[in-house]
N, C-alpha and C. Protein backbone atom coordinates (compact mmCIF):
# COMPACT_ATOMS: atom_id res chain seq x y z
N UNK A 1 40.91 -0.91 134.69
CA UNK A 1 40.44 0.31 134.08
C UNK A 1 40.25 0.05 132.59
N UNK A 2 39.12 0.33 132.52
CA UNK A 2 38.96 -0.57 131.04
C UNK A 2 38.55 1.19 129.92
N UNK A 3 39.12 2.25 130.25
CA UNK A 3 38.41 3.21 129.15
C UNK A 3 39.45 3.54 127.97
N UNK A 4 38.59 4.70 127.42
CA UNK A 4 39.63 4.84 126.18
C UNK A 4 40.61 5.66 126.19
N UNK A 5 42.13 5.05 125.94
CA UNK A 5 43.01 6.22 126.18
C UNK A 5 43.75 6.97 124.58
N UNK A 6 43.54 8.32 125.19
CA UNK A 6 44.45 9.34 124.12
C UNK A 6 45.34 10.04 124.36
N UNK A 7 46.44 10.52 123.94
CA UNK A 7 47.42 11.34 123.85
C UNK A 7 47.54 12.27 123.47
N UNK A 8 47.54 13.75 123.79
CA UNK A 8 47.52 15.04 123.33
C UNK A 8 49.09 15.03 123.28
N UNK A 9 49.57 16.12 122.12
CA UNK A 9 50.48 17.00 122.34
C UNK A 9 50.06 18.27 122.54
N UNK A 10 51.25 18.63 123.58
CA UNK A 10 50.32 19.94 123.99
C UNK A 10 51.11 21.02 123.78
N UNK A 11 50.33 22.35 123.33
CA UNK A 11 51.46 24.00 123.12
C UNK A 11 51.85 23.96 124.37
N UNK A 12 52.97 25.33 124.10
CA UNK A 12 53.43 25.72 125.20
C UNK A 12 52.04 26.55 126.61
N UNK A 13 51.31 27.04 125.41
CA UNK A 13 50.01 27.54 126.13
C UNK A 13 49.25 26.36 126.90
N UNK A 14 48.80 25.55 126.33
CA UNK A 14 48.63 24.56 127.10
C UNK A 14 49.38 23.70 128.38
N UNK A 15 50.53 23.61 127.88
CA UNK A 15 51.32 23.59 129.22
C UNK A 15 51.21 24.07 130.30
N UNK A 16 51.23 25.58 129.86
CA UNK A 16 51.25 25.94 131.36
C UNK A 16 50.11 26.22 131.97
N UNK A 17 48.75 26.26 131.29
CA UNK A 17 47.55 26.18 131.57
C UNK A 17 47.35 25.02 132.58
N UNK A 18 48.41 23.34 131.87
CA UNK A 18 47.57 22.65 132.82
C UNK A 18 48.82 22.84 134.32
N UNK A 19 49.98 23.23 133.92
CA UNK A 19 50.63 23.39 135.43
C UNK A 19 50.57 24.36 136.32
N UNK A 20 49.51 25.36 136.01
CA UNK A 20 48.41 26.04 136.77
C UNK A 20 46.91 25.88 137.26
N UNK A 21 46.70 24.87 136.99
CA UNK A 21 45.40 24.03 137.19
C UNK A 21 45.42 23.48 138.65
N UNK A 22 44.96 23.83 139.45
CA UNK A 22 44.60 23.62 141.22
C UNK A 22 43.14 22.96 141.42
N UNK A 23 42.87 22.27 140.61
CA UNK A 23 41.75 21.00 140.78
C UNK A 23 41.14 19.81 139.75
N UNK A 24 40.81 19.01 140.29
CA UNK A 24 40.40 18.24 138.87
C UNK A 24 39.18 19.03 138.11
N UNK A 25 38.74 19.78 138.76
CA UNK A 25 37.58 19.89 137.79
C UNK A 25 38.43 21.33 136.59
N UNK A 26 39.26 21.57 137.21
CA UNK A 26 40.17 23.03 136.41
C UNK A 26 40.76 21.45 135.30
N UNK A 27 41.47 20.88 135.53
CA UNK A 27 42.16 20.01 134.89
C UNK A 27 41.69 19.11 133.77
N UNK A 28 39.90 18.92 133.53
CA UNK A 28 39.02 18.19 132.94
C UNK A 28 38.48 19.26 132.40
N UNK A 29 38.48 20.62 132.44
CA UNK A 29 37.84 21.79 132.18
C UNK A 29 38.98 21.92 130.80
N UNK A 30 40.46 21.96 131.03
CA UNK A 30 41.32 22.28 130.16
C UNK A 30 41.37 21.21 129.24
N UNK A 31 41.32 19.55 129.80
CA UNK A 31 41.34 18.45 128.83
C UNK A 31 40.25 18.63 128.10
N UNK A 32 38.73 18.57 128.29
CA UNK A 32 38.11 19.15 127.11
C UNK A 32 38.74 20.57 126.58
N UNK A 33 39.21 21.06 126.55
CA UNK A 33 39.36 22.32 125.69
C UNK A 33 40.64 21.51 124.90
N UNK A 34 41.32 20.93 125.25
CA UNK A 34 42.35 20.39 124.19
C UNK A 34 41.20 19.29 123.69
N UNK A 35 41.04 18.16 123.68
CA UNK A 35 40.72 17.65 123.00
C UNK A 35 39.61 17.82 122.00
N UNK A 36 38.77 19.67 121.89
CA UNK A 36 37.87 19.85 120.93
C UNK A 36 38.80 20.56 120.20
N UNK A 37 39.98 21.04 120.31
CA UNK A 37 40.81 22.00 119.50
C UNK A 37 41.31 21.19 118.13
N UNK A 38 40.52 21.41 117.20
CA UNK A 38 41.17 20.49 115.71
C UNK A 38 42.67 20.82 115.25
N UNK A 39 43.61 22.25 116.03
CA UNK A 39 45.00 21.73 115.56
C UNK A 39 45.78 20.85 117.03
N UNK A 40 45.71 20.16 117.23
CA UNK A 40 45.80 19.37 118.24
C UNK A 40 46.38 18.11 117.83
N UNK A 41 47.94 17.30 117.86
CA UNK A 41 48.18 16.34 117.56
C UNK A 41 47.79 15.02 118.66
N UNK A 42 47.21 14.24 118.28
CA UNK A 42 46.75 13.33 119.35
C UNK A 42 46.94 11.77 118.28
N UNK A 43 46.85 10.72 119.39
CA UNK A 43 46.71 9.29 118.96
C UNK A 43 45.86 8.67 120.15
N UNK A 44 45.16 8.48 119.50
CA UNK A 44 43.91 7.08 120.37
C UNK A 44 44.71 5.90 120.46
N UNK A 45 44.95 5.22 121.39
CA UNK A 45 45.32 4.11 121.61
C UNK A 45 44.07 3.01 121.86
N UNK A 46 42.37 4.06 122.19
CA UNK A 46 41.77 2.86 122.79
C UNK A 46 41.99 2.31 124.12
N UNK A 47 42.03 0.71 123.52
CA UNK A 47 42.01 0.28 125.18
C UNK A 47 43.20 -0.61 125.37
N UNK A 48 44.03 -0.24 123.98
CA UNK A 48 45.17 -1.07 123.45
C UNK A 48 46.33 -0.07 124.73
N UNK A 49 46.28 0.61 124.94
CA UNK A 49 46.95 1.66 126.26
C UNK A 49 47.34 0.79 127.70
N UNK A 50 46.77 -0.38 127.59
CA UNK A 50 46.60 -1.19 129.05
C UNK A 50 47.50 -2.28 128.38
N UNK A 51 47.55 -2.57 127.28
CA UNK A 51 49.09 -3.67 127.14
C UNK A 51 50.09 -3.06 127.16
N UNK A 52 49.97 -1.80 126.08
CA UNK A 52 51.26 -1.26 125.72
C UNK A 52 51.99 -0.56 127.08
N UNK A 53 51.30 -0.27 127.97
CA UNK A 53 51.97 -0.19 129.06
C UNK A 53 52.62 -1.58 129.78
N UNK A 54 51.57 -2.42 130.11
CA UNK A 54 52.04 -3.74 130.93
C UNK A 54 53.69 -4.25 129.63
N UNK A 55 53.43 -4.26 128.34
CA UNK A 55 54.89 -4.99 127.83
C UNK A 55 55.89 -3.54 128.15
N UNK A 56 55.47 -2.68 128.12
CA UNK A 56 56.66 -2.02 128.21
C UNK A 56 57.50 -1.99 129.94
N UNK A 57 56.53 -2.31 130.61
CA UNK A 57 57.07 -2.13 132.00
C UNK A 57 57.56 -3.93 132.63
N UNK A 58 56.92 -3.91 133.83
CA UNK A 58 56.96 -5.28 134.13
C UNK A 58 55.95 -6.43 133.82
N UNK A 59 54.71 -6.19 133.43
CA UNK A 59 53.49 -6.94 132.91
C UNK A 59 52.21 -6.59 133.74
N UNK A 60 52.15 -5.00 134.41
CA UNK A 60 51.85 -4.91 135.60
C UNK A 60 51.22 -3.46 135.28
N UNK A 61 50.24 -3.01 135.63
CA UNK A 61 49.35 -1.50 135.13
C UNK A 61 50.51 -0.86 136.32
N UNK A 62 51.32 -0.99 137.66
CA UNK A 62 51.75 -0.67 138.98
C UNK A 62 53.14 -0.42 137.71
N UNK A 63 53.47 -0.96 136.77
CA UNK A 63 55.11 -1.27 136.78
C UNK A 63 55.58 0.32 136.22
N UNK A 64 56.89 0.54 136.48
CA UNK A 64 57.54 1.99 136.59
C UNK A 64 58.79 1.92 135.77
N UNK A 65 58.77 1.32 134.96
CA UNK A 65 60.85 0.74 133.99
C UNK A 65 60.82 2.25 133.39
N UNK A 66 61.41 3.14 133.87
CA UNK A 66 61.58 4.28 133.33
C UNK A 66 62.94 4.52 132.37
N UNK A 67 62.57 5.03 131.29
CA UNK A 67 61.65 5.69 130.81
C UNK A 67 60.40 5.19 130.08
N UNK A 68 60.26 3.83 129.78
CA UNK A 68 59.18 3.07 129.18
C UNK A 68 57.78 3.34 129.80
N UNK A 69 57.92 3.55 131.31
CA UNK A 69 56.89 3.50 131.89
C UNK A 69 56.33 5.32 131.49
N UNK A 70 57.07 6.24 130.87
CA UNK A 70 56.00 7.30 130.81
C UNK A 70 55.21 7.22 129.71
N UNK A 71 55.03 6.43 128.40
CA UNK A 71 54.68 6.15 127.86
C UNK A 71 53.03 6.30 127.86
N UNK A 72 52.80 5.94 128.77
CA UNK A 72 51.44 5.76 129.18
C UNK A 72 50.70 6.20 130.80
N UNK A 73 51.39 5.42 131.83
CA UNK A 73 50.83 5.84 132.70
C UNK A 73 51.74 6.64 133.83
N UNK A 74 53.04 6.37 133.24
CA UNK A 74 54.13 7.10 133.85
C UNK A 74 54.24 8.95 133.95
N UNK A 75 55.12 9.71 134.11
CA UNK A 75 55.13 11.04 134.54
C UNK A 75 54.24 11.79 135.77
N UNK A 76 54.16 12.96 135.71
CA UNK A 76 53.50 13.80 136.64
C UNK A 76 51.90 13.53 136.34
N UNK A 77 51.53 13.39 137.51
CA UNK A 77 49.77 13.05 137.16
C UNK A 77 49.12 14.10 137.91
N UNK A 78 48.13 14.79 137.04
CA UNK A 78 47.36 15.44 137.68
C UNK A 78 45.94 15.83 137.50
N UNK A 79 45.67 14.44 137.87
CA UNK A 79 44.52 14.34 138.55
C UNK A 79 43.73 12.95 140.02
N UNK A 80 43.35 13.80 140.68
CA UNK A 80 43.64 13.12 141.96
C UNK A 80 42.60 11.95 142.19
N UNK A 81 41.57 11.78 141.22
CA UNK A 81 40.33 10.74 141.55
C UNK A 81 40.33 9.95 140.73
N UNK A 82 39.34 8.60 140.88
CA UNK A 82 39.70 7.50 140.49
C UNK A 82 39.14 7.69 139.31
N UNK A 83 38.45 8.14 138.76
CA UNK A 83 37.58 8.18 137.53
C UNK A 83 38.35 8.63 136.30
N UNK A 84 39.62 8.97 136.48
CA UNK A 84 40.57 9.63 135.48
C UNK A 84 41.38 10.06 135.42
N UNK A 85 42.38 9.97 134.61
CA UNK A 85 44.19 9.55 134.66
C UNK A 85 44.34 10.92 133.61
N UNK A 86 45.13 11.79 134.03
CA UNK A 86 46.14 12.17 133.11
C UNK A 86 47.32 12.70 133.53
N UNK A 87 47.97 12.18 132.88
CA UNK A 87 49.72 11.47 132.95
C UNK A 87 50.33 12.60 131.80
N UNK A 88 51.02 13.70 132.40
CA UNK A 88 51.90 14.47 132.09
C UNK A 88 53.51 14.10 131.96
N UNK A 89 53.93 14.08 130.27
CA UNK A 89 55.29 14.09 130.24
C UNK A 89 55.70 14.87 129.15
N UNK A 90 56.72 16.05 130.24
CA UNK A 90 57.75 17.06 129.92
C UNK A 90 58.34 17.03 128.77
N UNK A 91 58.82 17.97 127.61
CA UNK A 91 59.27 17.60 126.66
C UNK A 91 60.89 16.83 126.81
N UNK A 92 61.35 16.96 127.84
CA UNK A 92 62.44 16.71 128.03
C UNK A 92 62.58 14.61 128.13
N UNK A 93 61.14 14.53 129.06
CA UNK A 93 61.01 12.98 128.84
C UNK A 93 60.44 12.55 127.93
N UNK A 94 59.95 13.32 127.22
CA UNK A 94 59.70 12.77 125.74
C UNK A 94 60.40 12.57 125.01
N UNK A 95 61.73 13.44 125.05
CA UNK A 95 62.45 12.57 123.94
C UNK A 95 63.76 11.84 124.64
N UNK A 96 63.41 11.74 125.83
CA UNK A 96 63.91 10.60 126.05
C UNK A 96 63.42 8.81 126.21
N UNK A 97 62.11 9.42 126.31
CA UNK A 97 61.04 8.19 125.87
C UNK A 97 61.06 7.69 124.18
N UNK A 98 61.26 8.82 123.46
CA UNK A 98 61.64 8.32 122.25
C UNK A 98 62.29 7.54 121.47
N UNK A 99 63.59 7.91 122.15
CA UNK A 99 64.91 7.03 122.08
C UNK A 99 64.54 5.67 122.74
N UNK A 100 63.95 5.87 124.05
CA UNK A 100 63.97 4.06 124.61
C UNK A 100 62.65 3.50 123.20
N UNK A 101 61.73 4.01 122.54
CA UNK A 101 60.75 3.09 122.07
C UNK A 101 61.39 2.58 120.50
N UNK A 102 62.83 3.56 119.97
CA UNK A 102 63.10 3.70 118.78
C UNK A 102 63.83 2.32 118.54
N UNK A 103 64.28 1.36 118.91
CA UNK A 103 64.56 0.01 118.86
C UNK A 103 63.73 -1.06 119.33
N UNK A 104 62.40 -0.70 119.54
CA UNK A 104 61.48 -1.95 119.90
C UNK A 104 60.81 -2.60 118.59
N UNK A 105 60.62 -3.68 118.77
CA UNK A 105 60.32 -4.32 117.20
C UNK A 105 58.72 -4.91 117.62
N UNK A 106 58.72 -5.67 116.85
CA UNK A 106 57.39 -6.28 116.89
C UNK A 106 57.47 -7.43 117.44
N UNK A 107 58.21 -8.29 117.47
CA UNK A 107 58.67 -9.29 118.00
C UNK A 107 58.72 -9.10 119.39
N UNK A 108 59.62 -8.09 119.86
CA UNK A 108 60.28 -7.52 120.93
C UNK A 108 58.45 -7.67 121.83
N UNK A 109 57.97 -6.43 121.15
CA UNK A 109 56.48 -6.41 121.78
C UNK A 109 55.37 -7.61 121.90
N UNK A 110 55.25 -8.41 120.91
CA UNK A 110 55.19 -9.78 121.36
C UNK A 110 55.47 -10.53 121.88
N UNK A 111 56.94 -10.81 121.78
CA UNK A 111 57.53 -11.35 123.64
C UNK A 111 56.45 -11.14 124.58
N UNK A 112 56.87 -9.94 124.87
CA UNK A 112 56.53 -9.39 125.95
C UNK A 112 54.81 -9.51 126.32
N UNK A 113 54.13 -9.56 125.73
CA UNK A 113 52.33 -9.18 125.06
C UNK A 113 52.25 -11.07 125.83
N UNK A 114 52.98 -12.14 125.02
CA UNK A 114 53.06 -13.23 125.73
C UNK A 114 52.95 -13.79 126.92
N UNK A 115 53.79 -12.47 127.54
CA UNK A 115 54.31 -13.20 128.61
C UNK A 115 53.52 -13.07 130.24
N UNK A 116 52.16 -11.60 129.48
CA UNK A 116 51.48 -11.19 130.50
C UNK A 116 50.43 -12.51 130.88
N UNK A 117 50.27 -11.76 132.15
CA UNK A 117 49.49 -12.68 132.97
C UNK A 117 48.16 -12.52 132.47
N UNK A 118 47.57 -13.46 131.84
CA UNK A 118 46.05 -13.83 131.71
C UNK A 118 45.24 -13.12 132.67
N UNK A 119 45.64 -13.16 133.91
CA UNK A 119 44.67 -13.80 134.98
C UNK A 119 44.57 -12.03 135.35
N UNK A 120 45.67 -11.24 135.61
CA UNK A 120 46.04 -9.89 135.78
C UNK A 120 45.55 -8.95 134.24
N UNK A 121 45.91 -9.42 133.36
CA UNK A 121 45.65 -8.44 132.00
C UNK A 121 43.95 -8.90 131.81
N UNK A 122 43.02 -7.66 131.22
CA UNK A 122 41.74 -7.77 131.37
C UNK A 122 41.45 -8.08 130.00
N UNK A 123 42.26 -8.05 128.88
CA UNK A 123 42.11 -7.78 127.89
C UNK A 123 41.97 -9.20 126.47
N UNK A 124 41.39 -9.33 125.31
CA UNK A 124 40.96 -11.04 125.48
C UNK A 124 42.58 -11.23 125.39
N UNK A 125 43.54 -10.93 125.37
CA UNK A 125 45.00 -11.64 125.24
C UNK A 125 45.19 -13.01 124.23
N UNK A 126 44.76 -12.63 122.75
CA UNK A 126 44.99 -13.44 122.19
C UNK A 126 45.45 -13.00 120.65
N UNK A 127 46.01 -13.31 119.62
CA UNK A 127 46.19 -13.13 118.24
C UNK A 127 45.82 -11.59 117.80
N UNK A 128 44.70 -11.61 118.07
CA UNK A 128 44.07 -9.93 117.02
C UNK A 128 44.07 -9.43 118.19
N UNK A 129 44.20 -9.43 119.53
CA UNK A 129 44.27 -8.17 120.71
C UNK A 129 45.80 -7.38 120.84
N UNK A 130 46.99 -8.92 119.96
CA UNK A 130 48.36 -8.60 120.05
C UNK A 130 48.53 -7.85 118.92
N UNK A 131 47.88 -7.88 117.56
CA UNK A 131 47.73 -7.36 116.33
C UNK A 131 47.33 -5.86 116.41
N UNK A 132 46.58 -5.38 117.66
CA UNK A 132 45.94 -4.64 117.92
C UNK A 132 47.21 -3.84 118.49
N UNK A 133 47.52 -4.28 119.77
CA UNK A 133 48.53 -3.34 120.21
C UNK A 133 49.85 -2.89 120.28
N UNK A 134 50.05 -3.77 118.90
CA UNK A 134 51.19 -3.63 118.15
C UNK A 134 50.92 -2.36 117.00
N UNK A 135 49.57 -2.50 116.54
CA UNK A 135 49.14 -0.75 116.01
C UNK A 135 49.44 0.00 116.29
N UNK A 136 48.90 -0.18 117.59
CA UNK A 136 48.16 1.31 118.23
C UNK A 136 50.04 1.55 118.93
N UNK A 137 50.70 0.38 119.43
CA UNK A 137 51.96 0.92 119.86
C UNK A 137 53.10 1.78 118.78
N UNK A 138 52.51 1.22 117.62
CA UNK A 138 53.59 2.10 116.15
C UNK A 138 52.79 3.35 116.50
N UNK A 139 51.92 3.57 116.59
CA UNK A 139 51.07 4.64 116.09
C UNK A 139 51.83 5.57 117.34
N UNK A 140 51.40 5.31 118.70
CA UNK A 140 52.15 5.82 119.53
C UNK A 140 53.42 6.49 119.56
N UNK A 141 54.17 5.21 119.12
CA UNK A 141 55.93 5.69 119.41
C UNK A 141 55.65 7.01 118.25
N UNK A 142 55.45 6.70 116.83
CA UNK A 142 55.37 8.14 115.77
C UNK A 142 54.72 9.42 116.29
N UNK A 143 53.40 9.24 117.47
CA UNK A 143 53.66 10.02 117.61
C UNK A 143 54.45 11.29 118.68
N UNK A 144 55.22 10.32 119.91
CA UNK A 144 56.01 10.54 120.75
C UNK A 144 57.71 11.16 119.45
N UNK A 145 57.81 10.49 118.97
CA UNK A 145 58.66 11.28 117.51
C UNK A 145 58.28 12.38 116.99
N UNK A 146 56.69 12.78 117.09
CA UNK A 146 56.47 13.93 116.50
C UNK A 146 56.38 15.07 117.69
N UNK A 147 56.27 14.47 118.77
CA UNK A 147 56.15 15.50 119.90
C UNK A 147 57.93 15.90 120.05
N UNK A 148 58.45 15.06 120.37
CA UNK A 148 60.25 15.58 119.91
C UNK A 148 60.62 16.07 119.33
N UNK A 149 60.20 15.73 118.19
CA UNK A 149 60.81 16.60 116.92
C UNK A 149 60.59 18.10 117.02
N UNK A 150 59.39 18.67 117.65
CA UNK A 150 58.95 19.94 117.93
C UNK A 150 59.10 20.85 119.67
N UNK A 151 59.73 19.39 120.04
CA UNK A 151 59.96 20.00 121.61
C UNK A 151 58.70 19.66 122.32
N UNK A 152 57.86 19.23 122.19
CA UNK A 152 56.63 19.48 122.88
C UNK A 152 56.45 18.21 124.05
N UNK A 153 55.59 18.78 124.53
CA UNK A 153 54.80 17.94 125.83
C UNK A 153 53.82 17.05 125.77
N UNK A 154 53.72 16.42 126.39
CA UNK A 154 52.34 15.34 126.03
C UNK A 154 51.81 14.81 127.13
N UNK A 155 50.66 14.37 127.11
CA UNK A 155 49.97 14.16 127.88
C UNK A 155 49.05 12.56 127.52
N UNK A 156 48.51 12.13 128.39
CA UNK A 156 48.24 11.11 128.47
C UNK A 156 46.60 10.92 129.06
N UNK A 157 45.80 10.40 128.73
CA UNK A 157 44.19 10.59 129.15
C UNK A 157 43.51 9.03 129.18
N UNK A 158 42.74 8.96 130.42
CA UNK A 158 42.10 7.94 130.13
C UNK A 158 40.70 7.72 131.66
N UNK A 159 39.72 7.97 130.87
CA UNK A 159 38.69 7.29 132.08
C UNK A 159 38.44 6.47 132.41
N UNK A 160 38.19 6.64 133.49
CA UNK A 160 37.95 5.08 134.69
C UNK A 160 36.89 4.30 134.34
């Protein structure tokens, strides 16, 4: 899955908008309405979303190391077709996702960025792709810190 992924934080209005949502097209109907809303905290990860998951889990888009794995593709998903992912997590696993990302280093994430499989990761897996998702992963964890800090929910987006 090679598209671009973003992260909403979402109001409480939004919340429950999307855990009243009974189809994908209700569910893509509400994700555009968050993502044109300018007070809306979000982080683009891009396509940097497909490492930072594989180091945080097992090296694997499948892997589940919870709580690492809600990060990205982990939590409640709701939406049912292949064309598009969004990955709901509760404020409650957010800040418990917080805490697991608040001791990862750069190193730590390099290890790991290393150790993926070439052949499995789509991505060029080299110097400036690790530079890359070592960004976009700071950028992330701050803003999984800012969704805690306020209680909030987040969500996770990405097309097929």
């Amino acid at each position: 899955m090679a598209g671009l992924g973003v992260h909403f934080a979402l109001t409480p209005e939004q919340e429950d908008a999307l855990h009243a949502t009974s189809s994908d097209a209700e569910v893509m109907a509400l994700i555009d309405r968050i993502e044109e809303s300018e007070a809306t905290d979000q982080v683009e990860t891009d396509k940097a979303w497909d490492a930072i998951h594989r180091c945080l889990t097992d090296g694997t888009l499948e892997g589940d190391d919870y709580p690492l794995s809600l990060a990205v593709l982990g939590g409640e998903q709701f939406h049912d077709g292949d064309d598009y992912i969004v990955a709901y997590i509760a404020p409650h696993e957010v800040k418990e996702l917080t805490e697991a990302l608040a001791d990862w280093t750069e190193d730590r994430l390099a290890t790991r960025f290393r150790a993926l499989d070439p052949t499995d990761y789509d991505g060029p897996h080299d110097a400036a792709d690790l530079v890359y998702t070592w960004t976009s992963f700071v950028d992330l964890r701050a803003f999984f810190a800012r969704c805690a800090a306020t209680g909030k929910a987040a969500v996770f987006t990405v097309d097929g």
